[in-house]
Protein backbone atom coordinates (compact mmCIF):
# COMPACT_ATOMS: atom_id res chain seq x y z
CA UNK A 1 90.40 111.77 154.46
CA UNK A 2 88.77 110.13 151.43
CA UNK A 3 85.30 109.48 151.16
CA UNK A 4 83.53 106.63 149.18
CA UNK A 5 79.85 106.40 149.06
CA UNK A 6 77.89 104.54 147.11
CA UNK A 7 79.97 102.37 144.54
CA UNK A 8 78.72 99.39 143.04
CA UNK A 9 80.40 96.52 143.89
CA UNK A 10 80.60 92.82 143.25
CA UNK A 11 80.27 90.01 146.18
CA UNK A 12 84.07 88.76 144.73
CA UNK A 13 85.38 91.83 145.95
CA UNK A 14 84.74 90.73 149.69
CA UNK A 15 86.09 87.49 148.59
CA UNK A 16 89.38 89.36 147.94
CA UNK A 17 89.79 91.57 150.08
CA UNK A 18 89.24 88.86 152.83
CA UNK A 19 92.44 87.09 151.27
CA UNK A 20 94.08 90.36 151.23
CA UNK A 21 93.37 90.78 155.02
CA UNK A 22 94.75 87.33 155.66
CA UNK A 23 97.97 88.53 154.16
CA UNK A 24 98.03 91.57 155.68
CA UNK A 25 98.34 89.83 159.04
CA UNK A 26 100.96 87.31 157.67
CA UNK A 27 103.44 90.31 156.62
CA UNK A 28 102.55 93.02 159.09
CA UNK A 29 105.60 94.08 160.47
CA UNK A 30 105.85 93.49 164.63
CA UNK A 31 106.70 96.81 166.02
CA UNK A 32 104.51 98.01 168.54
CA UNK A 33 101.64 99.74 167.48
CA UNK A 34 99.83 102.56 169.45
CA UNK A 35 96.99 101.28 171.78
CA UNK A 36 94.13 103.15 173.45
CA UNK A 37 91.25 100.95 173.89
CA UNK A 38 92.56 99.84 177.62
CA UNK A 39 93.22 102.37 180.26
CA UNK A 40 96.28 104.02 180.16
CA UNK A 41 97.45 101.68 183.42
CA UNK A 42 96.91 98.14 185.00
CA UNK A 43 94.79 100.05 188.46
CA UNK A 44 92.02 98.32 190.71
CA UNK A 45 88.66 98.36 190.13
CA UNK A 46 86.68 100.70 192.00
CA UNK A 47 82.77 99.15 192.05
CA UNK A 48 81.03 102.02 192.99
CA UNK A 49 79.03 100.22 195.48
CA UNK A 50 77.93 97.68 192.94
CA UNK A 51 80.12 94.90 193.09
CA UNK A 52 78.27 92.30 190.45
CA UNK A 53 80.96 89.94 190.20
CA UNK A 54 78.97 87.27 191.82
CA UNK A 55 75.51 88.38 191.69
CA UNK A 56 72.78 85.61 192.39
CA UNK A 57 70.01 87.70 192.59
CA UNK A 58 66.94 87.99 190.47
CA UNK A 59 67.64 88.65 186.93
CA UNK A 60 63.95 89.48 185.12
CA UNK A 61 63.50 90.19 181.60
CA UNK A 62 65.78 91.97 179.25
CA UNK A 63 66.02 95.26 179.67
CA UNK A 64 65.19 95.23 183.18
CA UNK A 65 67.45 97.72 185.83
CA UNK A 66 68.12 95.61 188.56
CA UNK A 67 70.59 98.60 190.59
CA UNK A 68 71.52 101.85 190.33
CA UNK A 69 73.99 103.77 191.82
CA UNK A 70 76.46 107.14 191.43
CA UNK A 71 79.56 106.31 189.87
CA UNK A 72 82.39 107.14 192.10
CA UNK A 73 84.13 110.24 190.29
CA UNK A 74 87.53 108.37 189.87
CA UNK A 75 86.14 106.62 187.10
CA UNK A 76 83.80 109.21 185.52
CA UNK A 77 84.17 111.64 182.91
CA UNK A 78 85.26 115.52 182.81
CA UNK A 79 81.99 116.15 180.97
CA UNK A 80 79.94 114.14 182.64
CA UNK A 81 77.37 116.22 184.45
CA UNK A 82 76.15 112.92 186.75
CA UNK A 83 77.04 109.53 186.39
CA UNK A 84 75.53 106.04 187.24
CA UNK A 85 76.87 102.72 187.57
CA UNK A 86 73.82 100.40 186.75
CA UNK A 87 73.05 96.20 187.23
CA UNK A 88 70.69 95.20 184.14
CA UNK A 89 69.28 92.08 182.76
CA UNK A 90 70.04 91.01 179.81
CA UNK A 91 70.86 87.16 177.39
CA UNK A 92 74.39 85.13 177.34
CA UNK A 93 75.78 83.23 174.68
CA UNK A 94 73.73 80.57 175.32
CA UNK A 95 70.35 82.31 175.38
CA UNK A 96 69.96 82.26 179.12
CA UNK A 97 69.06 85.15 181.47
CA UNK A 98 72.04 87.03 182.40
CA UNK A 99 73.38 90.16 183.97
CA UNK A 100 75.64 93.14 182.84
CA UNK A 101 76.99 96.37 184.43
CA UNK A 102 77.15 99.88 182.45
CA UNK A 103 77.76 103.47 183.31
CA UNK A 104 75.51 106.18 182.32
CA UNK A 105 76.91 109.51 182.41
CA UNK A 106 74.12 112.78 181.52
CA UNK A 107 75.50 115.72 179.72
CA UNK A 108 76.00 119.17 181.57
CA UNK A 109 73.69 120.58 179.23
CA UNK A 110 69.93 121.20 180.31
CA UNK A 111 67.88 118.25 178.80
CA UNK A 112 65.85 119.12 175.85
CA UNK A 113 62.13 118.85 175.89
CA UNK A 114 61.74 115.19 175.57
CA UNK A 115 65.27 114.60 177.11
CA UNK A 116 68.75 113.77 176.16
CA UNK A 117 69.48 112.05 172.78
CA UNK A 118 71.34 108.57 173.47
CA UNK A 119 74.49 107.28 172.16
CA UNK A 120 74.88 103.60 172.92
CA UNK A 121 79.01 103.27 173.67
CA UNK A 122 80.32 100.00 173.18
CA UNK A 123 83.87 99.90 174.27
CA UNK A 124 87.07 98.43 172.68
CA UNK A 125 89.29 95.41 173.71
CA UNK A 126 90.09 95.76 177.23
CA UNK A 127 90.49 91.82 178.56
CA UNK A 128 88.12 88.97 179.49
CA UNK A 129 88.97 89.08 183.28
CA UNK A 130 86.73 91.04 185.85
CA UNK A 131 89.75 93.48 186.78
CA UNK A 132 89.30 94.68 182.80
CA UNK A 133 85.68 95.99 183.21
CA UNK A 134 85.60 99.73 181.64
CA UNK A 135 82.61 101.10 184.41
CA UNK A 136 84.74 100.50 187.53
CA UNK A 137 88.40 102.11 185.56
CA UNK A 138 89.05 105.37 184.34
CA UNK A 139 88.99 105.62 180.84
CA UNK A 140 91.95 105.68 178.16
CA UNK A 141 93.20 109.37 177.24
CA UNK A 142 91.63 108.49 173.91
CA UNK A 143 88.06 107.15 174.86
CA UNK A 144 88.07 110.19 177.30
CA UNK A 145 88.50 112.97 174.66
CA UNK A 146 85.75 110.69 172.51
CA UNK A 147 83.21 110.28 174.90
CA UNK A 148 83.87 114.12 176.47
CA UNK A 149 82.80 115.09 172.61
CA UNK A 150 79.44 113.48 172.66
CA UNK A 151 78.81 114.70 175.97
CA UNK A 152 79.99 118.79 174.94
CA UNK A 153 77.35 118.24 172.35
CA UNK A 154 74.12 117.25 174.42
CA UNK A 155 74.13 113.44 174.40
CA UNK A 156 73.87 110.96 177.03
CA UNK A 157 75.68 108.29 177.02
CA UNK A 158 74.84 104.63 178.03
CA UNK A 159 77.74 102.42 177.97
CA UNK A 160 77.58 98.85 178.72
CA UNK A 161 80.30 96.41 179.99
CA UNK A 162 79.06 93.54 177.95
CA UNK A 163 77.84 90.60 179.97
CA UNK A 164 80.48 88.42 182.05
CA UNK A 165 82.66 91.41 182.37
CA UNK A 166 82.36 92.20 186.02
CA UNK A 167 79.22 90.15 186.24
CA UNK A 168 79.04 86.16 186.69
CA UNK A 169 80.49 84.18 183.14
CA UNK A 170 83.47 84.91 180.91
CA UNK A 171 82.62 87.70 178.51
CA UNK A 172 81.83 86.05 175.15
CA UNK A 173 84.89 88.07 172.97
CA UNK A 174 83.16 88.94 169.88
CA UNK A 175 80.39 87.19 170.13
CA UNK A 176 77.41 88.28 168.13
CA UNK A 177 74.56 87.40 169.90
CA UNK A 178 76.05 88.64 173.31
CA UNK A 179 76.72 91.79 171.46
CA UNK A 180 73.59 92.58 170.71
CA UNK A 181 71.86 92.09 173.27
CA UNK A 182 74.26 93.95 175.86
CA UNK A 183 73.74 97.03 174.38
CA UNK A 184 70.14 97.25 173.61
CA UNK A 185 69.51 96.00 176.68
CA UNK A 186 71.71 98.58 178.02
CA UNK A 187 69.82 101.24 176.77
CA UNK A 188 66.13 99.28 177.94
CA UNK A 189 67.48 99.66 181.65
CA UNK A 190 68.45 102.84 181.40
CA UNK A 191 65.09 104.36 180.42
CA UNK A 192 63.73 102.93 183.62
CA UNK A 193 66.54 104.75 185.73
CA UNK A 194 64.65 107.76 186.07
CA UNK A 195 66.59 109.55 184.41
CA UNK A 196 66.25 112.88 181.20
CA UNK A 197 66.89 110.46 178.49
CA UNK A 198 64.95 110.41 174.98
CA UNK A 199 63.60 107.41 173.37
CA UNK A 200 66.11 108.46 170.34
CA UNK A 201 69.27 106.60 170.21
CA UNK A 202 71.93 105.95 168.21
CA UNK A 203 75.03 103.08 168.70
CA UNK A 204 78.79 103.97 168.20
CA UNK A 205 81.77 101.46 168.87
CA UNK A 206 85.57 101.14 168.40
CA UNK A 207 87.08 97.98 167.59
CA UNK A 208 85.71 95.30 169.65
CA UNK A 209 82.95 97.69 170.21
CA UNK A 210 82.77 98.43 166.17
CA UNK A 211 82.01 95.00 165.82
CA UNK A 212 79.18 94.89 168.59
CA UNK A 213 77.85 98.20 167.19
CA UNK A 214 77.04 96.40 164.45
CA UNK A 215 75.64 93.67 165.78
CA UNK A 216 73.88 95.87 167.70
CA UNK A 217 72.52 98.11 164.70
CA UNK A 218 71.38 94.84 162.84
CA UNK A 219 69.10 93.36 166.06
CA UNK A 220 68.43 96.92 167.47
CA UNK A 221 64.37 97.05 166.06
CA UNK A 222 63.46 93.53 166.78
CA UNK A 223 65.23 93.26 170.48
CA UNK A 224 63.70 96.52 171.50
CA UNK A 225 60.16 95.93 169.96
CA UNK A 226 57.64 97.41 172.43
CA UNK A 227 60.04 99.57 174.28
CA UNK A 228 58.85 102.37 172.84
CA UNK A 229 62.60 102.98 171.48
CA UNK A 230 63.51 105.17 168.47
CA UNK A 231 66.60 103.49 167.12
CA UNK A 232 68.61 105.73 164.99
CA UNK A 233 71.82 104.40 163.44
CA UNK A 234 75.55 103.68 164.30
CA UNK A 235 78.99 104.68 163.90
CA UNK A 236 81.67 101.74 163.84
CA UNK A 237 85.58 102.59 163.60
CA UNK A 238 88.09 100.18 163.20
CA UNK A 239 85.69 97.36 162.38
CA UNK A 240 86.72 93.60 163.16
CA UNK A 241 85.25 91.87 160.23
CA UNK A 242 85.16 88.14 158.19
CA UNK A 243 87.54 87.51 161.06
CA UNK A 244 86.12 84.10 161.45
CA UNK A 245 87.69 83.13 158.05
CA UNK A 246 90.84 83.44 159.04
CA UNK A 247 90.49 81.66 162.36
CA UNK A 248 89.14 78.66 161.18
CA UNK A 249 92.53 78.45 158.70
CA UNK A 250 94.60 78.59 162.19
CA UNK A 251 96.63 75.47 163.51
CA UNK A 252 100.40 74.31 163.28
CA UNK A 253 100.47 74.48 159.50
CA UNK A 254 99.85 78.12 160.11
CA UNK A 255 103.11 80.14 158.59
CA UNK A 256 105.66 80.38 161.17
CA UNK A 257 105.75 84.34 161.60
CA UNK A 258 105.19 86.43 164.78
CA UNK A 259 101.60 89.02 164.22
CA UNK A 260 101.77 92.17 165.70
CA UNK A 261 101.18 91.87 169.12
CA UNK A 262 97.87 93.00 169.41
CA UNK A 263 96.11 90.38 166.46
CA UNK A 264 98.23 87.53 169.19
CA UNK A 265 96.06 89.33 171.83
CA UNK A 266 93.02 89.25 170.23
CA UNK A 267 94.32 85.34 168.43
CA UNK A 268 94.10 84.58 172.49
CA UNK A 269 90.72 86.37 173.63
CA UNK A 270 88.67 84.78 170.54
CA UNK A 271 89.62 81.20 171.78
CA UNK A 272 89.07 81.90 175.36
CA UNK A 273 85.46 83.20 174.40
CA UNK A 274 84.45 80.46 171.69
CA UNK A 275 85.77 77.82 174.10
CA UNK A 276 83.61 78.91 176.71
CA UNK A 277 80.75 79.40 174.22
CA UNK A 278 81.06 75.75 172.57
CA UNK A 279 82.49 73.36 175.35
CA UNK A 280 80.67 70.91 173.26
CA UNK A 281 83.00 70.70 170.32
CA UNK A 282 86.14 70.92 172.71
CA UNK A 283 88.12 73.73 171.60
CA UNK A 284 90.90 73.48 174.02
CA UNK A 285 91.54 69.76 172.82
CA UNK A 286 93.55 70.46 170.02
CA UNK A 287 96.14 73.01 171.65
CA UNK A 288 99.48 72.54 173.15
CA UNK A 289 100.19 72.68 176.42
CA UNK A 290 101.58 76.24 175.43
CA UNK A 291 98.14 77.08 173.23
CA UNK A 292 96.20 76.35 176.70
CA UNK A 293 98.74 78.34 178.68
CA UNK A 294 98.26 81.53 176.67
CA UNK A 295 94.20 80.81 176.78
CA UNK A 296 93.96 79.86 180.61
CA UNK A 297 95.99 83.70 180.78
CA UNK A 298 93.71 85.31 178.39
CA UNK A 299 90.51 84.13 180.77
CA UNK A 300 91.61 86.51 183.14
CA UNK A 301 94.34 89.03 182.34
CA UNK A 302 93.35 92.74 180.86
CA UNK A 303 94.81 94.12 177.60
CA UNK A 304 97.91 95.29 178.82
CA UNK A 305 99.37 92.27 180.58
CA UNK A 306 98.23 89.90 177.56
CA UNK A 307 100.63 91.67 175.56
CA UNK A 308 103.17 90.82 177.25
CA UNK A 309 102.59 87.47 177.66
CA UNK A 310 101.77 87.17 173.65
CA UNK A 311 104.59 89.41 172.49
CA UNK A 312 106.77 87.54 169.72
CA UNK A 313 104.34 84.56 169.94
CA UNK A 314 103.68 82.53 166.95
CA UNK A 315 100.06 81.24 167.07
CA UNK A 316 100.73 78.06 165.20
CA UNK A 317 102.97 77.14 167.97
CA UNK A 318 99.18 77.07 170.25
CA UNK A 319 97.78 74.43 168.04
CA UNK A 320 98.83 70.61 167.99
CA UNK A 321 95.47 70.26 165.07
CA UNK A 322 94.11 72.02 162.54
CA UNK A 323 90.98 73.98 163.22
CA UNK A 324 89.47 72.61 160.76
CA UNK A 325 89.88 69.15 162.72
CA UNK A 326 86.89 70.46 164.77
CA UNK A 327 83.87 69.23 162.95
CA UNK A 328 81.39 71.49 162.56
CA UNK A 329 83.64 74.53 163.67
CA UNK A 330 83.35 76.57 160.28
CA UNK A 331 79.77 76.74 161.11
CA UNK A 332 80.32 77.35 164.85
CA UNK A 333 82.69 80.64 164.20
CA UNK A 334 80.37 82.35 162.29
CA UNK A 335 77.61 82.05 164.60
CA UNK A 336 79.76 83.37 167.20
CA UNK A 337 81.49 86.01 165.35
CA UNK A 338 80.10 86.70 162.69
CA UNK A 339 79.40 90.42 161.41
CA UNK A 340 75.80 90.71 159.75
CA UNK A 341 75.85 92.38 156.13
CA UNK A 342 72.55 92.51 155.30
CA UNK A 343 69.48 93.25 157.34
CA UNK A 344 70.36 96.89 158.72
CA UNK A 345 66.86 98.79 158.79
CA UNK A 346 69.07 102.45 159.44
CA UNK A 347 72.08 104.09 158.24
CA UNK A 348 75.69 103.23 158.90
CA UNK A 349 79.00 104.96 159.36
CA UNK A 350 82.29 102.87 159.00
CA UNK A 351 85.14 104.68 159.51
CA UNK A 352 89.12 103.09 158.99
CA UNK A 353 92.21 103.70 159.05
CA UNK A 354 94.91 102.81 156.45
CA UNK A 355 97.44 102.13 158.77
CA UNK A 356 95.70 99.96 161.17
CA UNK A 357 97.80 96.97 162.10
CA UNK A 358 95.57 95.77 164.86
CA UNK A 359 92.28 95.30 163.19
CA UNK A 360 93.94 95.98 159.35
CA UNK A 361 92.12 97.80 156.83
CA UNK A 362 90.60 94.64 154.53
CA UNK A 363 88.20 93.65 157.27
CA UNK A 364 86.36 96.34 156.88
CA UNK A 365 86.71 97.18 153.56
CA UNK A 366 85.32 93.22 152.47
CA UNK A 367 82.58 94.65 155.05
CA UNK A 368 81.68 97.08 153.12
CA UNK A 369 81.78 95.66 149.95
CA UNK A 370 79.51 93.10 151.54
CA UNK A 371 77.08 95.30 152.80
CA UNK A 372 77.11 97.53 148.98
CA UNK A 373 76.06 94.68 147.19
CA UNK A 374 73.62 93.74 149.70
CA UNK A 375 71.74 97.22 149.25
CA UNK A 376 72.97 98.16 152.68
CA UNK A 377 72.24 101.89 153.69
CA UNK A 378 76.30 102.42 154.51
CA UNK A 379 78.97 105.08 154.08
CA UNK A 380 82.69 104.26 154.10
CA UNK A 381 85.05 107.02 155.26
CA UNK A 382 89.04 106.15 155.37
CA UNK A 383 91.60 108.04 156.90
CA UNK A 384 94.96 107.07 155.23
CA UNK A 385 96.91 108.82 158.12
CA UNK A 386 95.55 106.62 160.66
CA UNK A 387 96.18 103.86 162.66
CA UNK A 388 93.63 101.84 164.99
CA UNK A 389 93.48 104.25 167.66
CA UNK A 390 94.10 107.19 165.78
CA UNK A 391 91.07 106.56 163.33
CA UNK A 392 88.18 107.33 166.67
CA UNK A 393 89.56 110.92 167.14
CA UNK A 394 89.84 111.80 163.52
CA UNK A 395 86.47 110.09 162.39
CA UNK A 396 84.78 113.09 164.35
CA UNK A 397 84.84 115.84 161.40
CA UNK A 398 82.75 113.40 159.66
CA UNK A 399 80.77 111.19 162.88
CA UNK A 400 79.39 114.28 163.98
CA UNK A 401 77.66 115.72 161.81
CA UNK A 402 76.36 111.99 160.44
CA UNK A 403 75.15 111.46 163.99
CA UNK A 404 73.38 114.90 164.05
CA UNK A 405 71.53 114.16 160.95
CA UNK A 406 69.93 111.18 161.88
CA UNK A 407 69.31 112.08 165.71
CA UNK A 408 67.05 114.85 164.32
């Protein structure tokens, strides 16, 4: 493991190491890469008594617990001294009251005077469609051993689903905004849930979760003004970032070459979720009827089945137009998507590994370069050993003692 701190760098360097990602996932080779962000197997959901798929009820502010109840065992953690599968208000992509669901699970440890520090978990790519929410599944082998380490060492851990992921709406993939405000409004509710928790809190995420960490870390002060929250810092691994340059370059002039399976995956969840977020400028208009196919699929199906319906796909072959035939859409992706670089008030841990082919290594190395030149308070650490999955495990020599630092 290498680490880089601290280096001055130049706002071109983002500039080329966003070109360098775009080639990366040009020329990426298509074998099969590992994957542990879904559960290890396609299984039913088991609600825990809180089925929230079509909740009507009251919503309230952000923040606000709406239900609480134990989370049946099949689906909690080895570490986890008690678990809780919550209901919480919270804001959509649109800026309207919504709903999410979370687990909390409470270390085995005695609480501390004051009560259990917080980590914020925002989970990884596991599909749009309600059978995909992470609450009522077991975790992946990997996510397992990760959140069983946080847990061994005294933390409690709140993780939300994101909203429309077992709650009313499509989940808004990658969205910013939604981001955000799931998990800080995750950790709002659980305060109220009578439960040993501190006000101290800290936000770590893995892939689709690094991304929302970060969006989370960025907003984390002003959305939880007057909560009496003590936000901390976050960890990010395997960081999805200045992805919305190279969507906006998709269409059928795209270069006819299969991506790894898992960027076609992800290719299909980002249109699902911007389609759904901006009906107004009519994504779905300017796919084929196979581009729609693969989208209509990617509304519902969870990680695992997606990539088998995308494997050996060529994404130009989903697009009868140009993105850039959308007018306005440059402007539209990167207020979905986009990752802030600037504006962090506390300290940041972005870990990556060299051999990631399914969020490749230039996204968020032009992420940090960004956020250097913007005076960001960020550390880089790369693992040249390590693929996607492989980087959350490995990160932990150097996560751990970064999140005991600034959780004292």
């Amino acid at each position: 493991m290498s680490r880089i701190l601290l280096p001055r760098v130049a706002r071109s360097c983002a500039t080329v190491a966003i070109a360098v990602l775009a080639a990366t996932g040009l020329t990426a080779p298509t074998a099969p890469t590992a994957r542990a962000d879904e559960p290890a197997a396609s299984v039913a959901p088991v609600w825990s008594g809180l089925d929230a798929r079509d909740y009507r009820g009251p919503v309230g502010a952000p923040g606000t617990l709406l239900q609480k109840t134990p989370l049946d065992p099949t689906v909690s953690l080895p570490q986890a001294d008690s678990a809780y599968r919550v209901l919480y208000a919270t804001t959509d992509v649109h800026g309207k009251p919504a709903v999410s669901t979370g687990a909390i699970f409470l270390p085995k440890r005695p609480a501390p005077k004051g009560g259990h520090p917080v980590i914020a978990w925002a989970h990884g790519t596991t599909g749009l469609g309600d059978d995909c929410t992470p609450s009522a599944l077991p975790r992946s082998d990997r996510d397992q051993a990760y959140l069983d380490h946080w847990l061994s060492r005294g933390y409690a851990i709140v993780a939300t689903d994101y909203a429309g992921l077992g709650t009313p709406g499509l989940m808004s993939y990658l969205s910013s905004k939604v981001a955000a405000h799931s998990i800080v409004d995750s950790v709002k509710a659980a305060t109220h849930a009578g439960l040993p928790l501190s006000k101290r809190w800290a936000i770590v995420g893995q892939s689709q979760g690094a991304g929302a960490a970060l969006n989370g870390a960025r907003w984390a002060t002003a959305l939880s003004k007057g909560s009496g929250l003590d936000y901390r810092g976050v960890v990010a691994t395997g960081t999805p970032a200045n992805i919305e340059h190279i969507v906006w370059q998709a269409g059928p002039g795209f270069p006819p070459v299969a991506l790894p399976t898992g960027l076609n995956v992800y290719a299909s969840y980002i249109w699902a979720g911007f389609a759904d977020a901006r009906p107004d400028l009519k994504p779905m208009s300017i796919l084929t009827a196979e581009g729609r196919r693969i989208v209509k699929q990617a509304q519902v199906r969870c990680y695992p089945e997606m990539r088998i319906a995308v494997d050996g796909a060529k994404v130009r072959d989903w697009f009868a137009e140009p993105v850039t035939s959308i007018p306005g859409v440059q402007r539209a992706l990167v207020e979905y998507m986009s990752t802030p670089y600037s504006g962090y008030d506390r300290p940041i841990f972005l870990g990556q590994g060299l051999k990631d082919m399914d969020v490749p290594a230039p996204s968020a190395l032009s992420l940090y370069a960004q956020m250097r030149a913007a005076g960001q308070p960020v550390d880089l650490h790369v693992y040249p050993t390590q693929d996607h999955s492989g980087t959350v495990l490995a990160s932990m020599k150097d996560s751990t003692p970064f999140l005991a630092r600034i959780m004292r």
